[in-house]
Protein backbone atom coordinates (compact mmCIF):
# COMPACT_ATOMS: atom_id res chain seq x y z
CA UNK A 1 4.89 -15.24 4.08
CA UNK A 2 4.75 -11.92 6.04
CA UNK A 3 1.04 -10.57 6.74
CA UNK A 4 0.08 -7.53 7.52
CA UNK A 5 -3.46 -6.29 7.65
CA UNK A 6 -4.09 -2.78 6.90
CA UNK A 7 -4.97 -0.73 9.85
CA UNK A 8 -8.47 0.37 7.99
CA UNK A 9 -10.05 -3.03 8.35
CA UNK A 10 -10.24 -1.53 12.26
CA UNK A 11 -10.81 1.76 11.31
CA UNK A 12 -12.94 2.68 14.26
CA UNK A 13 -10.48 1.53 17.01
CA UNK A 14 -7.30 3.50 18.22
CA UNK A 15 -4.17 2.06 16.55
CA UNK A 16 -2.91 1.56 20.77
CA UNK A 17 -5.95 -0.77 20.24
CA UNK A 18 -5.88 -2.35 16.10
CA UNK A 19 -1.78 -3.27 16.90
CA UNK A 20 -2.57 -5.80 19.70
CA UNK A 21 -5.80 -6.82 18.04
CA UNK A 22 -4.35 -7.56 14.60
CA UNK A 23 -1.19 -9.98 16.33
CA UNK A 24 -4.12 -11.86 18.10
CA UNK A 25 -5.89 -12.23 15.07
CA UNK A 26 -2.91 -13.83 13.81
CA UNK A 27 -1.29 -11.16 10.99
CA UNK A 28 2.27 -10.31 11.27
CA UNK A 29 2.18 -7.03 11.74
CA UNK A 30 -0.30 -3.75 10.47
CA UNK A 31 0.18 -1.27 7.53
CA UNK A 32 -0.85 2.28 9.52
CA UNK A 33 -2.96 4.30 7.36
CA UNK A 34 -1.25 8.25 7.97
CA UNK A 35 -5.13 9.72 8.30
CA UNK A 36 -5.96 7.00 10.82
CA UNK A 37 -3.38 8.30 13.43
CA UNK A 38 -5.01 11.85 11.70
CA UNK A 39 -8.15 10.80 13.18
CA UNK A 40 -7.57 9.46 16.49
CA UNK A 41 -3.81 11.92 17.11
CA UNK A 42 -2.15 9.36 19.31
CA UNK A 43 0.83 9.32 20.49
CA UNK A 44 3.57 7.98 17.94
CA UNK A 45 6.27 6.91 20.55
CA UNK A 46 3.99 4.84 22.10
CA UNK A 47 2.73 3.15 19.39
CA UNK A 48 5.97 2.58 18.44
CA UNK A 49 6.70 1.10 21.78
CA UNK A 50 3.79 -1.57 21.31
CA UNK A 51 4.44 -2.16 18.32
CA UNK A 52 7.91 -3.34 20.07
CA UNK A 53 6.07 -4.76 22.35
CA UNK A 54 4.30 -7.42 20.28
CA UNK A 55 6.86 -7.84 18.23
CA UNK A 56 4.63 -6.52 14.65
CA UNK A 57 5.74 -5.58 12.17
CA UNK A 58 4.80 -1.88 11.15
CA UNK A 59 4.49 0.13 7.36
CA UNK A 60 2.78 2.99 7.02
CA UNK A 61 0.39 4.29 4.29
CA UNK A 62 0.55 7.46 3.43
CA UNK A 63 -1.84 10.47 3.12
CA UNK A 64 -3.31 10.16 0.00
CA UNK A 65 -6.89 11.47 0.25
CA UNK A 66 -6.85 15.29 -1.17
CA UNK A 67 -3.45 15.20 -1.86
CA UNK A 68 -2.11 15.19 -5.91
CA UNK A 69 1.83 16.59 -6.25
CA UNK A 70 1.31 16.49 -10.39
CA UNK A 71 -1.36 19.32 -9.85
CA UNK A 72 -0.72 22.41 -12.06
CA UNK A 73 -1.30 24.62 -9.33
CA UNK A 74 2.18 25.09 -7.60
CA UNK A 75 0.87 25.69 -3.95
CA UNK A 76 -1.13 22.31 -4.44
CA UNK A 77 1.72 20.77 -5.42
CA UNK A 78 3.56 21.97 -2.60
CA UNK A 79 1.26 21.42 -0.04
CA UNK A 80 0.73 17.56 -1.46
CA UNK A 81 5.08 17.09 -1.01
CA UNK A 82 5.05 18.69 2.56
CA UNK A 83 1.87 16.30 3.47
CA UNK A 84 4.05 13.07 2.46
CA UNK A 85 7.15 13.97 3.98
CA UNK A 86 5.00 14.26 7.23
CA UNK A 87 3.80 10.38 6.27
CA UNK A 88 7.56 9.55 5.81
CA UNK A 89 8.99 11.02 8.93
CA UNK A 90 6.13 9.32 10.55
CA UNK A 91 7.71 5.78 9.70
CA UNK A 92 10.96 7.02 10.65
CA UNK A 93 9.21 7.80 13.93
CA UNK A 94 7.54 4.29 14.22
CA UNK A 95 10.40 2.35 13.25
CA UNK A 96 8.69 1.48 9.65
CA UNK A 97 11.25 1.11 6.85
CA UNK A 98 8.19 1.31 4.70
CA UNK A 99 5.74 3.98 3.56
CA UNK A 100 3.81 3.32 0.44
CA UNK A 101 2.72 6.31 -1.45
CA UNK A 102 0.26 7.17 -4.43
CA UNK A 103 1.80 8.78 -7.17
CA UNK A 104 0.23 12.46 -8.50
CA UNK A 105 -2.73 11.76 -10.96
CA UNK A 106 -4.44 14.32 -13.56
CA UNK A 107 -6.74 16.81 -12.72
CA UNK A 108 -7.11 19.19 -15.75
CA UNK A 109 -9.81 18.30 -18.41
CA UNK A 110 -8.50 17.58 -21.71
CA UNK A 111 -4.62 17.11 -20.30
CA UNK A 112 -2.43 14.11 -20.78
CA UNK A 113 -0.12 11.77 -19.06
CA UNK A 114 2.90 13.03 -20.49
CA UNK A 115 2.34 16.30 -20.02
CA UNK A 116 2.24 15.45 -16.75
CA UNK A 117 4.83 12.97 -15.98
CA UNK A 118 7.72 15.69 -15.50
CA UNK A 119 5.82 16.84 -11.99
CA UNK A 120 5.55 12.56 -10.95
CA UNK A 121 9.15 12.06 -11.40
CA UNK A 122 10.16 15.47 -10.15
CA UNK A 123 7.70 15.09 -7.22
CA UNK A 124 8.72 11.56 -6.41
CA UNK A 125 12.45 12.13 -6.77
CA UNK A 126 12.03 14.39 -3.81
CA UNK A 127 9.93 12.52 -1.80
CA UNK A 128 12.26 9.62 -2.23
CA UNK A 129 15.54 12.12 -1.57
CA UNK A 130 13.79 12.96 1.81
CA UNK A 131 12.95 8.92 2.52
CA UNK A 132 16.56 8.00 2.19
CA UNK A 133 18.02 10.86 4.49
CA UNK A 134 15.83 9.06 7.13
CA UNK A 135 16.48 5.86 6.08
CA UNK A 136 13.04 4.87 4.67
CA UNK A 137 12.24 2.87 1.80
CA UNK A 138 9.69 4.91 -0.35
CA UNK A 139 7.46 2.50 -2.21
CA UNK A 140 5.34 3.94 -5.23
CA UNK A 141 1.48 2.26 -5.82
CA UNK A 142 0.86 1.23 -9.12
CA UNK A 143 -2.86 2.74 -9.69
CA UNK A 144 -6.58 1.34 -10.73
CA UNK A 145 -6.75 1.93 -14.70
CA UNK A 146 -9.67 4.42 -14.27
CA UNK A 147 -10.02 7.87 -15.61
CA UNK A 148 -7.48 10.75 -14.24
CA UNK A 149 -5.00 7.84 -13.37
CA UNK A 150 -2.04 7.43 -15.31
CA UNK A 151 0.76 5.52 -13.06
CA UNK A 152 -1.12 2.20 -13.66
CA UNK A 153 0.85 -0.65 -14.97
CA UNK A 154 4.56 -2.34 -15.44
CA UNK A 155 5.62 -0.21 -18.06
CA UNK A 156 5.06 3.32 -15.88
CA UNK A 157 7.20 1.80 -12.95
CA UNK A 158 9.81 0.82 -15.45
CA UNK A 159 10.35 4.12 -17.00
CA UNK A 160 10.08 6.03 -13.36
CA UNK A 161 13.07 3.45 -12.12
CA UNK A 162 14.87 4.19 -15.42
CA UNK A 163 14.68 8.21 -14.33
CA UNK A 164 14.49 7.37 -10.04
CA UNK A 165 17.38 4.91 -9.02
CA UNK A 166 17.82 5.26 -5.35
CA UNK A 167 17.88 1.74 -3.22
CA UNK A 168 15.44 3.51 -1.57
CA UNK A 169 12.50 3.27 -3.71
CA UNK A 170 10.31 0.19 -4.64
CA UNK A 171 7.12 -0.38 -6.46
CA UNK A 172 3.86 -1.38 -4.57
CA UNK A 173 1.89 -4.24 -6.40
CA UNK A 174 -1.91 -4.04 -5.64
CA UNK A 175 -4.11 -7.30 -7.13
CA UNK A 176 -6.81 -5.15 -7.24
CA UNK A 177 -5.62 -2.75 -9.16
CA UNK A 178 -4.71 -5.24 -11.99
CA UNK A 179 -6.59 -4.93 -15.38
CA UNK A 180 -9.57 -8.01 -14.58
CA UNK A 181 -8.69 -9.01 -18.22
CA UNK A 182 -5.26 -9.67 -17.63
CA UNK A 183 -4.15 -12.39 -14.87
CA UNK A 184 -2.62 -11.47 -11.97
CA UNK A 185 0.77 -13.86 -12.19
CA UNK A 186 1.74 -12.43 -15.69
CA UNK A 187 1.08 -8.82 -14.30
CA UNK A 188 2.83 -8.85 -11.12
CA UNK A 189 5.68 -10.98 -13.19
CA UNK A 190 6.09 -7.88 -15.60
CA UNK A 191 6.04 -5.02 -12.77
CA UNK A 192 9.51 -4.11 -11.98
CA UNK A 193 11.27 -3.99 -8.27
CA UNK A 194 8.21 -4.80 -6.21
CA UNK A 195 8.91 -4.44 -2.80
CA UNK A 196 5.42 -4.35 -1.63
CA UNK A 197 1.95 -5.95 -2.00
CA UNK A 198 -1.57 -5.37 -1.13
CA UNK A 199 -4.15 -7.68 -1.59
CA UNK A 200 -7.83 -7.93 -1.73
CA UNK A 201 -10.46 -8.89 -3.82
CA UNK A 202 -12.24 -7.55 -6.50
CA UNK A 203 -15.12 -8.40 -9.16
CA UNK A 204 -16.03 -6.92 -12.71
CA UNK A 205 -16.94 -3.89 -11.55
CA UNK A 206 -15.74 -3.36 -7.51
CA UNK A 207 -12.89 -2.84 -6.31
CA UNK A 208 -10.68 -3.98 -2.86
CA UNK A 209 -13.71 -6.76 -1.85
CA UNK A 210 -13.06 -9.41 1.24
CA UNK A 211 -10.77 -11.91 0.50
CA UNK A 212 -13.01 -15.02 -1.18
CA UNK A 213 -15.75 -12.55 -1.78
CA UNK A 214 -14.46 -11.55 -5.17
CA UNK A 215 -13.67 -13.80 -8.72
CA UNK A 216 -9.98 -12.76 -8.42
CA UNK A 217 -7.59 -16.34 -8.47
CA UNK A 218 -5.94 -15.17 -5.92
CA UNK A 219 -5.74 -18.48 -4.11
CA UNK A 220 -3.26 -19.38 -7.90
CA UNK A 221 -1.35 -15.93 -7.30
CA UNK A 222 -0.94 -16.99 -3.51
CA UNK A 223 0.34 -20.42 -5.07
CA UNK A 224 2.89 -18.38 -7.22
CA UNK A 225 3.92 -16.42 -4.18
CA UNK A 226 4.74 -18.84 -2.21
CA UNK A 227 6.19 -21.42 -4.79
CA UNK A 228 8.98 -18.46 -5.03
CA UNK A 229 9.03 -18.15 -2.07
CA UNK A 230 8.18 -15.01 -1.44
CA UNK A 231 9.50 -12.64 1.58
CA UNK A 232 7.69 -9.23 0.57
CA UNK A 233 5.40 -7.97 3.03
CA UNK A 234 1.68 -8.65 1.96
CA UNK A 235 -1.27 -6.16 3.38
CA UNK A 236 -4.34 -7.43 3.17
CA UNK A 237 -7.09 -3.93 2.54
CA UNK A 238 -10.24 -3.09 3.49
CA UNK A 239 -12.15 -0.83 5.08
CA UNK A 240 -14.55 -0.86 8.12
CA UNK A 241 -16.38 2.08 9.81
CA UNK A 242 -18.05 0.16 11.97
CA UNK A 243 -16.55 -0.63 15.76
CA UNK A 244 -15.79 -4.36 14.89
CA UNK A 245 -12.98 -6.54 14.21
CA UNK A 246 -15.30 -9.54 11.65
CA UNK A 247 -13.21 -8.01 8.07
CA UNK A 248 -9.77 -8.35 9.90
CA UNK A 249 -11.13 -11.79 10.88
CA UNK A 250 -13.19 -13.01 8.05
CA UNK A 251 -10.10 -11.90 5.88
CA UNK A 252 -7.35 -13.57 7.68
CA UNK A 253 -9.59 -17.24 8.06
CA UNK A 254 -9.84 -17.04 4.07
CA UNK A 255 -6.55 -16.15 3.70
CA UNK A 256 -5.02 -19.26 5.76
CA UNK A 257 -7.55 -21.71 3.85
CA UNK A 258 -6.02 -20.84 0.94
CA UNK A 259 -2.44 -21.30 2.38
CA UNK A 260 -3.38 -24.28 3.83
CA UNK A 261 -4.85 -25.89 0.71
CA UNK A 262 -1.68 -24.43 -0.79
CA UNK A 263 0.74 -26.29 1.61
CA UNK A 264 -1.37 -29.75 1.34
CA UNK A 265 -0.56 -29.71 -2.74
């Protein structure tokens, strides 16, 4: 399997720093969150350099924080597009043939999802028209099923592929964003063209916990993975202010007990 570990479980280093830390730590590679390079504005050649340089593996998150392109407010809209074609030309920049996006999401009181699903697919055609003239591969997050959310489960991604048909766009499969009721084999079996996964843990009521710290089965979903042999890039998320590398750690030693209980089955 290919690892990455989200560049937020570092979020206090430089990304010159979380690239060589994450490869000793053992992970394949790091997802770069857009507003961590916002934060510490290094410079992108050289990080794509080092990322050369220890051979990982790079996909980039983008913005997402403040951002919604189904607003009803045009210049919102706008502003949101412009924001993730700078987190798309930013993998073209780092060499990432990945950037994982969240879709638009309701803001209005009262409104609906299909009033607003012509902006999402209008909005997301775009974005993905841009991705493929720089030879990205735009991958859409399917969403947590709470309250101004609407792009959150198989179905959604099925009817945006239906309307969205580029080779250029994929569908992002999050475990923690998966209904607790409903297990996490049959869900990710039923989301179409997943070309991407993140993966944490979760509980009843939080969301994106270490891995092992949660009542997810994701060691069973890890089993199914790899019993299909899977070759999708897997992220491991989290997020740490603090100036220490123990949740890029602590994640990756759970993470290869399961695999090795896995392999000795």
């Amino acid at each position: 399997m290919i690892l990455l570990g989200a560049s937020t479980l570092l979020f206090d280093y430089k990304l010159a720093e979380v690239i060589p830390m994450m490869r000793d730590l053992g992970y394949d590679g790091v997802e770069i969150w857009h507003f961590h390079l916002e934060r510490t504005r290094e410079d992108i050649g050289k990080l794509s350099r080092l990322a050369e340089q220890y051979e990982a593996l790079i996909t980039v998150h983008a913005l997402s924080w403040d951002l919604n392109y189904c607003s009803r407010l045009p210049d919102i809209r706008e502003a949101s597009l412009q924001a993730l074609q700078k987190s798309i030309a930013l993998s073209r920049d780092l060499g990432a043939k990945t950037v994982v996006v969240h879709p638009g999401r309701i803001t209005v009181p009262n409104d609906t999802p299909e009033a607003n699903w012509p902006l999402l697919i209008e909005g997301t055609q775009k974005l993905v028209d841009y991705a493929e003239s720089v030879d990205v591969t735009l991958s859409l997050e399917v969403m947590e099923h709470i309250p101004r959310e609407f792009f959150i489960q198989p179905q959604d991604a099925t009817y945006i592929l239906e309307h969205i048909t580029s080779p250029s766009f994929n569908i992002t499969f999050d475990a923690a964003h998966v209904p607790y009721n409903i297990g996490l084999i049959d869900y990710f079996q039923a989301m179409p063209r997943v070309g991407h996964i993140h993966l944490s843990d979760c509980s009843k009521t939080k969301y994106h916990l270490p891995l092992g710290e949660g009542t997810r089965e994701l060691d069973q979903f890890l089993q199914h993975l790899n019993n299909i042999k899977c070759t999708l890039p897997i992220v491991i998320e989290g997020l740490e202010f603090e100036r220490t590398p123990q949740l890029a750690a602590k994640n990756k030693l759970q993470f290869d007990r399961w695999m090795n209980l896995i392999r000795e089955t």
